[in-house]
N, C-alpha and C. Protein backbone atom coordinates (compact mmCIF):
# COMPACT_ATOMS: atom_id res chain seq x y z
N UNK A 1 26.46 -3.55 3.94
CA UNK A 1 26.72 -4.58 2.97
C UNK A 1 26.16 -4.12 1.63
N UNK A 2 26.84 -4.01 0.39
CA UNK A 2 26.17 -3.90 -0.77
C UNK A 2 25.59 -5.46 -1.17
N UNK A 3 24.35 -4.90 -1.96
CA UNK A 3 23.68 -6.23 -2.48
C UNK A 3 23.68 -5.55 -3.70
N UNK A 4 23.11 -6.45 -4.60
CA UNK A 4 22.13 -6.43 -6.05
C UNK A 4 21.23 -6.57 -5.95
N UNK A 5 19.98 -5.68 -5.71
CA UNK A 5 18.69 -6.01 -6.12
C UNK A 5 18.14 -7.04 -7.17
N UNK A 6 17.57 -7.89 -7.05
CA UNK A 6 17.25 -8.83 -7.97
C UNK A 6 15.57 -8.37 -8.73
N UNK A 7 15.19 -7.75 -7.85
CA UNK A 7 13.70 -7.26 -8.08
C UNK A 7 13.44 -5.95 -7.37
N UNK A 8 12.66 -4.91 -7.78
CA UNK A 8 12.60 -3.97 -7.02
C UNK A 8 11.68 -3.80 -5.98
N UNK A 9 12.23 -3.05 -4.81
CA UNK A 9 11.95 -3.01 -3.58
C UNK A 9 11.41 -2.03 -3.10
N UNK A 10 10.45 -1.64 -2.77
CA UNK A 10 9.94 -0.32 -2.40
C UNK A 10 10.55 0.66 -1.62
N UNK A 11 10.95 1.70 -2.00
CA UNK A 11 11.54 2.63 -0.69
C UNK A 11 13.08 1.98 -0.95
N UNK A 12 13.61 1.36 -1.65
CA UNK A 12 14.93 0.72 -1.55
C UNK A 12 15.65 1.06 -3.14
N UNK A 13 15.40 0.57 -3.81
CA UNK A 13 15.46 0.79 -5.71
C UNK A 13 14.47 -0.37 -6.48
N UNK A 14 15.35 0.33 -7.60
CA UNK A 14 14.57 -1.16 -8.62
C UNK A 14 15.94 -2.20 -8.74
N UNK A 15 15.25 -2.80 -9.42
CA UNK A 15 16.06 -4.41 -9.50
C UNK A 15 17.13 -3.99 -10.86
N UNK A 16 18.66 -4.51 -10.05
CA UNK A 16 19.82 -3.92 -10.85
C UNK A 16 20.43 -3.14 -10.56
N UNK A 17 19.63 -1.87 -9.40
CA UNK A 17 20.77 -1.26 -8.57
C UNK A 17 21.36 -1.70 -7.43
N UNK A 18 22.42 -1.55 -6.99
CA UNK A 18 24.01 -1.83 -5.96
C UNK A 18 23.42 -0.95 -5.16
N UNK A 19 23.09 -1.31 -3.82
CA UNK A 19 22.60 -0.28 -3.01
C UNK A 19 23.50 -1.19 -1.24
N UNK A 20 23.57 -0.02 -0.74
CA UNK A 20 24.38 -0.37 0.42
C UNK A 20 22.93 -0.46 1.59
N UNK A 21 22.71 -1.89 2.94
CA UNK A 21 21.52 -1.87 2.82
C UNK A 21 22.62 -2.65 4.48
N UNK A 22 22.09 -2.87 5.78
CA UNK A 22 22.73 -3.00 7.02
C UNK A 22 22.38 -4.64 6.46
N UNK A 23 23.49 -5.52 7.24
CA UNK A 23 23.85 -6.77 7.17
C UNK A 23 22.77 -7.42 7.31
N UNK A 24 22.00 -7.20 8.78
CA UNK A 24 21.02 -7.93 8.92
C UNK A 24 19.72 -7.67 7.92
N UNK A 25 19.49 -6.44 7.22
CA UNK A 25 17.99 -6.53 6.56
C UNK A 25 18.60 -7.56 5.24
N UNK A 26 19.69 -7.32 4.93
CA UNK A 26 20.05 -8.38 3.83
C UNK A 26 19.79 -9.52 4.26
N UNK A 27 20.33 -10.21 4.92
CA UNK A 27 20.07 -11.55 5.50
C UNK A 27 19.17 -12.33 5.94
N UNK A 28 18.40 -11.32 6.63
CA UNK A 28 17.21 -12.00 7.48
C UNK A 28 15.47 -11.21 6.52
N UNK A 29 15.62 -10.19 5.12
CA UNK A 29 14.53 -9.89 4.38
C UNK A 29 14.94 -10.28 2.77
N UNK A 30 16.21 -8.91 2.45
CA UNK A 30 16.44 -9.08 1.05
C UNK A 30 16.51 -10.73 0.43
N UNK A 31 17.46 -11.50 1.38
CA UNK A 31 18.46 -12.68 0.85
C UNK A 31 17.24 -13.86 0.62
N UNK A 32 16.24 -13.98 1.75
CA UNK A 32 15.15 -15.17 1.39
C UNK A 32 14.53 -14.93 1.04
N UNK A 33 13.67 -13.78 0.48
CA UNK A 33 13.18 -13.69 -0.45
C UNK A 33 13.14 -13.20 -2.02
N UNK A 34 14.52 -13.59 -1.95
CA UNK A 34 15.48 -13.64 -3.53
C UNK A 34 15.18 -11.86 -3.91
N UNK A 35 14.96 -11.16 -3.08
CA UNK A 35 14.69 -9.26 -3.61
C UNK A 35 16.44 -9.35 -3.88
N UNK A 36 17.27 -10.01 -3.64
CA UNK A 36 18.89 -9.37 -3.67
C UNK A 36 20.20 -10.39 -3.50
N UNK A 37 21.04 -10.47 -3.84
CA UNK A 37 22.09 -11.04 -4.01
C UNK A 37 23.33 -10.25 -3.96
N UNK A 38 23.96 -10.94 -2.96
CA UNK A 38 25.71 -10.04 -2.50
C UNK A 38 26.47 -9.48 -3.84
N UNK A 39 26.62 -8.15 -3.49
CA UNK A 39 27.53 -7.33 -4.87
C UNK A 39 28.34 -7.88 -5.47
N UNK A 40 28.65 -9.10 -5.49
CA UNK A 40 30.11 -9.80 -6.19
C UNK A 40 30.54 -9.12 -7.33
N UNK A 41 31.51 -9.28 -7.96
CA UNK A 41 31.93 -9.20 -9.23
C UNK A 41 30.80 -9.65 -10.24
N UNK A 42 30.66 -10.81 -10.43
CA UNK A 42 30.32 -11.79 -11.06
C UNK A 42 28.60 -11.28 -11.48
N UNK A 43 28.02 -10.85 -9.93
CA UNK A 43 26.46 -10.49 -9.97
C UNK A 43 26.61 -9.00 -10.62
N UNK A 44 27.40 -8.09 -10.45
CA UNK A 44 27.53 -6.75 -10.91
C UNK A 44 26.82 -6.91 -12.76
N UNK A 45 27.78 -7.68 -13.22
CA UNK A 45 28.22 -7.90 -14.59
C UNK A 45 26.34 -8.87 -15.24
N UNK A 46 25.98 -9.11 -14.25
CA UNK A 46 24.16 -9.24 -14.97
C UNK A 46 23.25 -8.25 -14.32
N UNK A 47 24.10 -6.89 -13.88
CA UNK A 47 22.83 -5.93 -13.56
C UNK A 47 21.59 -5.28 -14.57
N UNK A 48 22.36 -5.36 -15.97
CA UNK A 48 21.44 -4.86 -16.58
C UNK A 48 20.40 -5.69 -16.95
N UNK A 49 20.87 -7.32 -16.71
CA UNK A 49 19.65 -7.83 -16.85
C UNK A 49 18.55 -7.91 -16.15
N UNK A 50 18.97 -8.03 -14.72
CA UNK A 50 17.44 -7.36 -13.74
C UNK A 50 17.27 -6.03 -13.92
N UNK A 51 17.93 -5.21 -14.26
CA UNK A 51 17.42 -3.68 -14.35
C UNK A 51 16.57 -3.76 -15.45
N UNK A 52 16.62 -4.32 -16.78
CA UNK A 52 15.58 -4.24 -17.96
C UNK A 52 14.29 -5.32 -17.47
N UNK A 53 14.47 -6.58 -16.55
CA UNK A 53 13.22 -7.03 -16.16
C UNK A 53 12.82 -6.13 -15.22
N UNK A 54 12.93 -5.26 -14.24
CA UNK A 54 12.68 -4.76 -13.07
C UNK A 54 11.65 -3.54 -13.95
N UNK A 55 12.24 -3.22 -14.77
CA UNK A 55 12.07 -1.45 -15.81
C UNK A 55 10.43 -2.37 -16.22
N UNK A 56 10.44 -3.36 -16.83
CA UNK A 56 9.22 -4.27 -17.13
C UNK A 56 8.69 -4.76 -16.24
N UNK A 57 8.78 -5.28 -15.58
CA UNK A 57 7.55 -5.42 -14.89
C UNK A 57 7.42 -4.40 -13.54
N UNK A 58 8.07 -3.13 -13.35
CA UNK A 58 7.32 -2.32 -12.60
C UNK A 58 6.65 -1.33 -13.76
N UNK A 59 6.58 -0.91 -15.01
CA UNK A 59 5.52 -1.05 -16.03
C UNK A 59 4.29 -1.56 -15.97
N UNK A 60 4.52 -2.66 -15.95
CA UNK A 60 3.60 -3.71 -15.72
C UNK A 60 2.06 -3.34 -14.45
N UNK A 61 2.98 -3.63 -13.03
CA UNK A 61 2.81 -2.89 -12.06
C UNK A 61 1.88 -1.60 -11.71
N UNK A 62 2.28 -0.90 -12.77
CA UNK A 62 2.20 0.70 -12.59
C UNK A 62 0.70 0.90 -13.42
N UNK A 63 0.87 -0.01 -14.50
CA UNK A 63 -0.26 -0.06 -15.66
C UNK A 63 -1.58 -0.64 -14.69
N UNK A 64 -1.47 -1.30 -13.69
CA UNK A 64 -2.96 -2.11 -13.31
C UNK A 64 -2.94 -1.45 -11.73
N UNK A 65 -2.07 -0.92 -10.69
CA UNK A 65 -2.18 -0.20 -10.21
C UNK A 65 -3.02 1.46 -10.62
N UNK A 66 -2.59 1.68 -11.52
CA UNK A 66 -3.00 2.58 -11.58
C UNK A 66 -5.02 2.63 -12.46
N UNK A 67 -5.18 1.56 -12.96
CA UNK A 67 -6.41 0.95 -13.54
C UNK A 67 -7.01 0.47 -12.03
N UNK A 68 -6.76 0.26 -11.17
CA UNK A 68 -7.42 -0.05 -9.78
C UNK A 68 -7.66 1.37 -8.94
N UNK A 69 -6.66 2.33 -9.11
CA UNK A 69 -6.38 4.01 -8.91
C UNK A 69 -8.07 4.69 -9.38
N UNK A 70 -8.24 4.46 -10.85
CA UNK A 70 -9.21 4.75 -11.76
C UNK A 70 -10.82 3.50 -10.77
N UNK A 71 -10.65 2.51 -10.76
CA UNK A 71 -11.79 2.16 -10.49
C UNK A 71 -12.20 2.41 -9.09
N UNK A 72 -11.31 2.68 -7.82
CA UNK A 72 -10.87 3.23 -6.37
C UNK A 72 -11.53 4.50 -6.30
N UNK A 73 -11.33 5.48 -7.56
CA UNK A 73 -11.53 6.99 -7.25
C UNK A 73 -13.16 7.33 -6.88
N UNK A 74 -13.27 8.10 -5.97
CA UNK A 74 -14.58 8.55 -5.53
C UNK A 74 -15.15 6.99 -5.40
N UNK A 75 -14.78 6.47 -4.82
CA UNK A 75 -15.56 4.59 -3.99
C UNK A 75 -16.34 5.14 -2.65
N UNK A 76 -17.42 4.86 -2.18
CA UNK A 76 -18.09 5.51 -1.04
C UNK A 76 -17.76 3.96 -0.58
N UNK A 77 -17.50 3.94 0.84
CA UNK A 77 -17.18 3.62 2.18
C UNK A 77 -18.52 3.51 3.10
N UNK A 78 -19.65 3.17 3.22
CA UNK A 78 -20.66 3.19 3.92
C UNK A 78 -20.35 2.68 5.23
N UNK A 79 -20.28 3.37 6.73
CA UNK A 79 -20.46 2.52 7.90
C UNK A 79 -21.33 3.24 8.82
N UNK A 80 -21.76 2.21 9.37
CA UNK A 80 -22.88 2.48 10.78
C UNK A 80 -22.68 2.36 11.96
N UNK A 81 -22.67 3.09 12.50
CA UNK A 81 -21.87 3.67 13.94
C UNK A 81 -23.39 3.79 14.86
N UNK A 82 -22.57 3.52 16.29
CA UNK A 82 -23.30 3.78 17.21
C UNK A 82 -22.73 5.76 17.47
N UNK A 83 -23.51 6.05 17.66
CA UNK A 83 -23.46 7.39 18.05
C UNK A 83 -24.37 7.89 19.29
N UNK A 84 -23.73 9.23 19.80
CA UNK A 84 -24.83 9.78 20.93
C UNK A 84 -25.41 10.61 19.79
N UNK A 85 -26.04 11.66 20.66
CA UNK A 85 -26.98 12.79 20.26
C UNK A 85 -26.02 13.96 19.26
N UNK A 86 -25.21 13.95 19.54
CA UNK A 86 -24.15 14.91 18.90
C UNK A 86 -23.18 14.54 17.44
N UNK A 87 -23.44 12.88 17.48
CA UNK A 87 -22.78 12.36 16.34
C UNK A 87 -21.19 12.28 16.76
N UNK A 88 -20.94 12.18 17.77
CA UNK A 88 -19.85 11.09 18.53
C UNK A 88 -20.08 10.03 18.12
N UNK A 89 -18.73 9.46 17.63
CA UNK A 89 -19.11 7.98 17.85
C UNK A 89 -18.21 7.52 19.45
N UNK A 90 -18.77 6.09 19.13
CA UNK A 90 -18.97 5.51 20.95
C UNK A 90 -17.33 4.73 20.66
N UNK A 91 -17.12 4.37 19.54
CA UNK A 91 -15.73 3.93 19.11
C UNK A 91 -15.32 4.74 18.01
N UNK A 92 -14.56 4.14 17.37
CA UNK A 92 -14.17 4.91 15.93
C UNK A 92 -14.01 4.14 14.66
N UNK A 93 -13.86 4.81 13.83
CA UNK A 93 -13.26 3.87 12.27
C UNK A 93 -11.99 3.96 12.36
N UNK A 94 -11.34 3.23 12.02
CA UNK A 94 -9.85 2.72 11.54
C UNK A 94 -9.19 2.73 10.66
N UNK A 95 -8.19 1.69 10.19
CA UNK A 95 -7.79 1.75 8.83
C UNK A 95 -8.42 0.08 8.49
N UNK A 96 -8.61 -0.94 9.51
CA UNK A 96 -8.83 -2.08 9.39
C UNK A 96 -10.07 -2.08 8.86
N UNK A 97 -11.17 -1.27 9.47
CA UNK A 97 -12.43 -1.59 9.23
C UNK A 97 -12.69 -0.73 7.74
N UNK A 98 -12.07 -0.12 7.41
CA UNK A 98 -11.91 0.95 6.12
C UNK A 98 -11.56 -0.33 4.86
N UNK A 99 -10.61 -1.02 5.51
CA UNK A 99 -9.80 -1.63 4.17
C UNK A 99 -11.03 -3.18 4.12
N UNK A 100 -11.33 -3.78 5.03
CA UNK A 100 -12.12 -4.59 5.25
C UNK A 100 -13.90 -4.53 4.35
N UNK A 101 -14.01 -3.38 4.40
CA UNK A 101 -15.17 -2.98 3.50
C UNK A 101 -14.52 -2.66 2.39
N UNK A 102 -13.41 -2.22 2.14
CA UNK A 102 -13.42 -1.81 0.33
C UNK A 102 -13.03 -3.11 0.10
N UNK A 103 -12.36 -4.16 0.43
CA UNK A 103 -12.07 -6.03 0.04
C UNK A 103 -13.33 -6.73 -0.05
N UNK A 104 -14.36 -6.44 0.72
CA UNK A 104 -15.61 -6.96 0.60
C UNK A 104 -16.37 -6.54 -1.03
N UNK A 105 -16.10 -5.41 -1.43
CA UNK A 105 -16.77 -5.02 -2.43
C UNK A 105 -15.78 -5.68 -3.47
N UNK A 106 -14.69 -6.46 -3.75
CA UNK A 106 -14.08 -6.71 -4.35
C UNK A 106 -12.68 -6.43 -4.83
N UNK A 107 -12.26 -5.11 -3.89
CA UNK A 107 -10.78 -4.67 -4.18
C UNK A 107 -9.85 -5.54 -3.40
N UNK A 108 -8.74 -5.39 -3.69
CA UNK A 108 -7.47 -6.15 -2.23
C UNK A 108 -6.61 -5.00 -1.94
N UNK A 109 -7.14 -4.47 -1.32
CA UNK A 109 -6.46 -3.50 -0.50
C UNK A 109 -5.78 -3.30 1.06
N UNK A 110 -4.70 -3.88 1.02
CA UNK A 110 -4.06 -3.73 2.67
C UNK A 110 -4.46 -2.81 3.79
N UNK A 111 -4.10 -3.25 4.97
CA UNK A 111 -4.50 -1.58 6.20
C UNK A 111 -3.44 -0.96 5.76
N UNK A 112 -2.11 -1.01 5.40
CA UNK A 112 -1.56 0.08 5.40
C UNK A 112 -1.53 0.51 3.82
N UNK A 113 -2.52 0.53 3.32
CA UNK A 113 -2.23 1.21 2.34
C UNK A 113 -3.67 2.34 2.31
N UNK A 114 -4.43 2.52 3.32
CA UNK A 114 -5.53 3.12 3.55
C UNK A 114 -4.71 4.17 5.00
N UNK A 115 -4.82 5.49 4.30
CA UNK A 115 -4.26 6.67 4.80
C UNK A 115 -4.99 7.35 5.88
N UNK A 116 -4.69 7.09 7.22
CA UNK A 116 -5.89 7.77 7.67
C UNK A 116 -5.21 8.81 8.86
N UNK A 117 -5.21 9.96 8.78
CA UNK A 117 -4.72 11.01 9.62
C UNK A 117 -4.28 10.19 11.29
N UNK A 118 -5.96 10.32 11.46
CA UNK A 118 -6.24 9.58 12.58
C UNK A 118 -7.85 8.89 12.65
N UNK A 119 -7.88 8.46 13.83
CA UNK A 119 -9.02 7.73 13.98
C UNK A 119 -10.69 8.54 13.67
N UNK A 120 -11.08 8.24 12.47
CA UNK A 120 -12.54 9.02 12.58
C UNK A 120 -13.70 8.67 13.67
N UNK A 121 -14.08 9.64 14.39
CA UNK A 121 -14.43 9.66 15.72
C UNK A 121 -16.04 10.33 15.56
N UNK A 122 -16.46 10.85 14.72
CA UNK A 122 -17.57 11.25 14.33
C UNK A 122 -18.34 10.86 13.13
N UNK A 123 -20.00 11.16 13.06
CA UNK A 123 -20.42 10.90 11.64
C UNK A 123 -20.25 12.26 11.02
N UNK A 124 -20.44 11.66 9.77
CA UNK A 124 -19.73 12.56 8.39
C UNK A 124 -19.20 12.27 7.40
N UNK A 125 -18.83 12.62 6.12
CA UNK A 125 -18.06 12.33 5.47
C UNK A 125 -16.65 12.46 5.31
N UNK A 126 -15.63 11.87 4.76
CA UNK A 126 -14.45 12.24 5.12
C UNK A 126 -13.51 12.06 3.75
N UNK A 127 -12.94 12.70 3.49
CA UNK A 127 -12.28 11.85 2.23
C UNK A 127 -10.73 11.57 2.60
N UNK A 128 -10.35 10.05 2.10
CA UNK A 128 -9.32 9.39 2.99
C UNK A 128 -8.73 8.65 1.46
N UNK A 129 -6.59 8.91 1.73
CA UNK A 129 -6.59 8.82 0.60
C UNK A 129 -6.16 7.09 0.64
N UNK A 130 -6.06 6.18 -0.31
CA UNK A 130 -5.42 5.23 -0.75
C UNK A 130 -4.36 5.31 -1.47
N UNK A 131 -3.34 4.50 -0.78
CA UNK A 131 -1.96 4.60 -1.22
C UNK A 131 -1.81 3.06 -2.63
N UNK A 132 -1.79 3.15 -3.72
CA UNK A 132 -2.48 1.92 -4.29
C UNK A 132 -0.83 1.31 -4.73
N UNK A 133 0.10 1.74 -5.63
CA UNK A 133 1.75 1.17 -5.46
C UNK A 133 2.26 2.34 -5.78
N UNK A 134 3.48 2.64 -4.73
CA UNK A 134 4.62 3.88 -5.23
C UNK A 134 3.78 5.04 -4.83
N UNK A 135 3.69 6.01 -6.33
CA UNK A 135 2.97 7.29 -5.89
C UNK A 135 1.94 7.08 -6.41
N UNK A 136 1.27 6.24 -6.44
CA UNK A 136 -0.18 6.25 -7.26
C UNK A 136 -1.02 5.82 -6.00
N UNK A 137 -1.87 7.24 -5.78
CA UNK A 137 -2.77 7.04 -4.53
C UNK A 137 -4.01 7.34 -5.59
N UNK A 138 -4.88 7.35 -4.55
CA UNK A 138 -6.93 7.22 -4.96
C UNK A 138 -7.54 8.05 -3.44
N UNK A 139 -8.41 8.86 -3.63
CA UNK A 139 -8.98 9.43 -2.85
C UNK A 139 -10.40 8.55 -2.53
N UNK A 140 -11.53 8.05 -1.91
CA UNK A 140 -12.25 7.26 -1.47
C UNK A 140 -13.23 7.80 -0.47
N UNK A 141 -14.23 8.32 -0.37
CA UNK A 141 -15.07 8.63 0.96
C UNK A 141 -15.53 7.87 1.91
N UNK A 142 -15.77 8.23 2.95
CA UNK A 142 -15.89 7.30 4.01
C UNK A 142 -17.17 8.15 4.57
N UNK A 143 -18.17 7.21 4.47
CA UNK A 143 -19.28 8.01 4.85
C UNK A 143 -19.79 7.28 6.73
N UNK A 144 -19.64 8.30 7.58
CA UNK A 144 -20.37 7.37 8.49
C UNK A 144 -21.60 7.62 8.78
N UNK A 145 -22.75 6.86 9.05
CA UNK A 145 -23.96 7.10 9.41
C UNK A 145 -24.30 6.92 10.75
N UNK A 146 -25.31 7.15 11.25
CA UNK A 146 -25.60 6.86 12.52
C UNK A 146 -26.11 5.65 12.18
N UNK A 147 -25.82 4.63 13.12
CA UNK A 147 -26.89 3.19 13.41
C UNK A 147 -28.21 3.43 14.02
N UNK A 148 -29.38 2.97 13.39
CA UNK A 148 -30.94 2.99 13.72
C UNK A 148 -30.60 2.04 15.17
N UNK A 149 -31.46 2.67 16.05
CA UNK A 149 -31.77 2.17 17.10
C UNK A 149 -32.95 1.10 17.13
N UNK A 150 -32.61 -0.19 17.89
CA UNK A 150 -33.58 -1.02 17.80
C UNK A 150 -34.62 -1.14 19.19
């Protein structure tokens, strides 16, 4: 089905391009939450007007993403792990418990926007990147410590 983007969509376009997109993601994602409207004639002929809001406010977007990029960079990650003798940990870090501490310090940062190979399984440092909007990532350390025994 072609739609009109009404707003731009990640991984899809910006708002104003005609993009061919399967019936159901139109219907049941694009259509209720107004991201798109059926290619008509009629919608064609105001593309440039969502394409010049879309051009503005992913500007917009890009300008405070990337000012969160800048305050993100080199952010230490402090966690305390149970460990054995070897610096195993007994579980691991995640992306939940990663994103959960950088929101606590004041960022809003999603799990999936915290990049993590795989599960960190040891203490150490690690550097793990943040995906912050589009291509604007932030690199972040993740320090784990051992937990003091009580």
């Amino acid at each position: 089905m072609k739609v009109l983007l009404i707003k731009s969509v990640e991984d899809l376009g910006l708002g104003g391009d005609i993009v061919d997109v399967a019936n159901g993601y139109a219907r049941n994602y694009l259509f209720p939450r107004n991201f798109a409207v059926k290619a008509t004639s009629a919608a064609v002929r105001s593309a440039d007007l969502y394409r010049s809001r879309a051009i503005e406010e992913q500007a917009k977007v890009s300008a405070e993403s990337q000012q969160l990029a800048d305050k993100l960079k080199d952010f230490v990650v402090e966690i305390k792990a149970a460990a054995d003798e070897n610096g195993h940990l007994y579980g691991s870090v995640n992306e939940r418990l990663v994103s959960d501490i950088i929101n606590e310090a004041g960022f809003n940062i999603d799990i999936e926007q915290v990049l993590l190979s795989e599960h960190l399984k040891a203490i150490g440092e690690y550097p793990v990147s943040v995906k912050i909007y589009g291509d604007i990532r932030t690199e972040i350390i993740v320090r784990i410590l051992r937990q003091e025994e009580e």
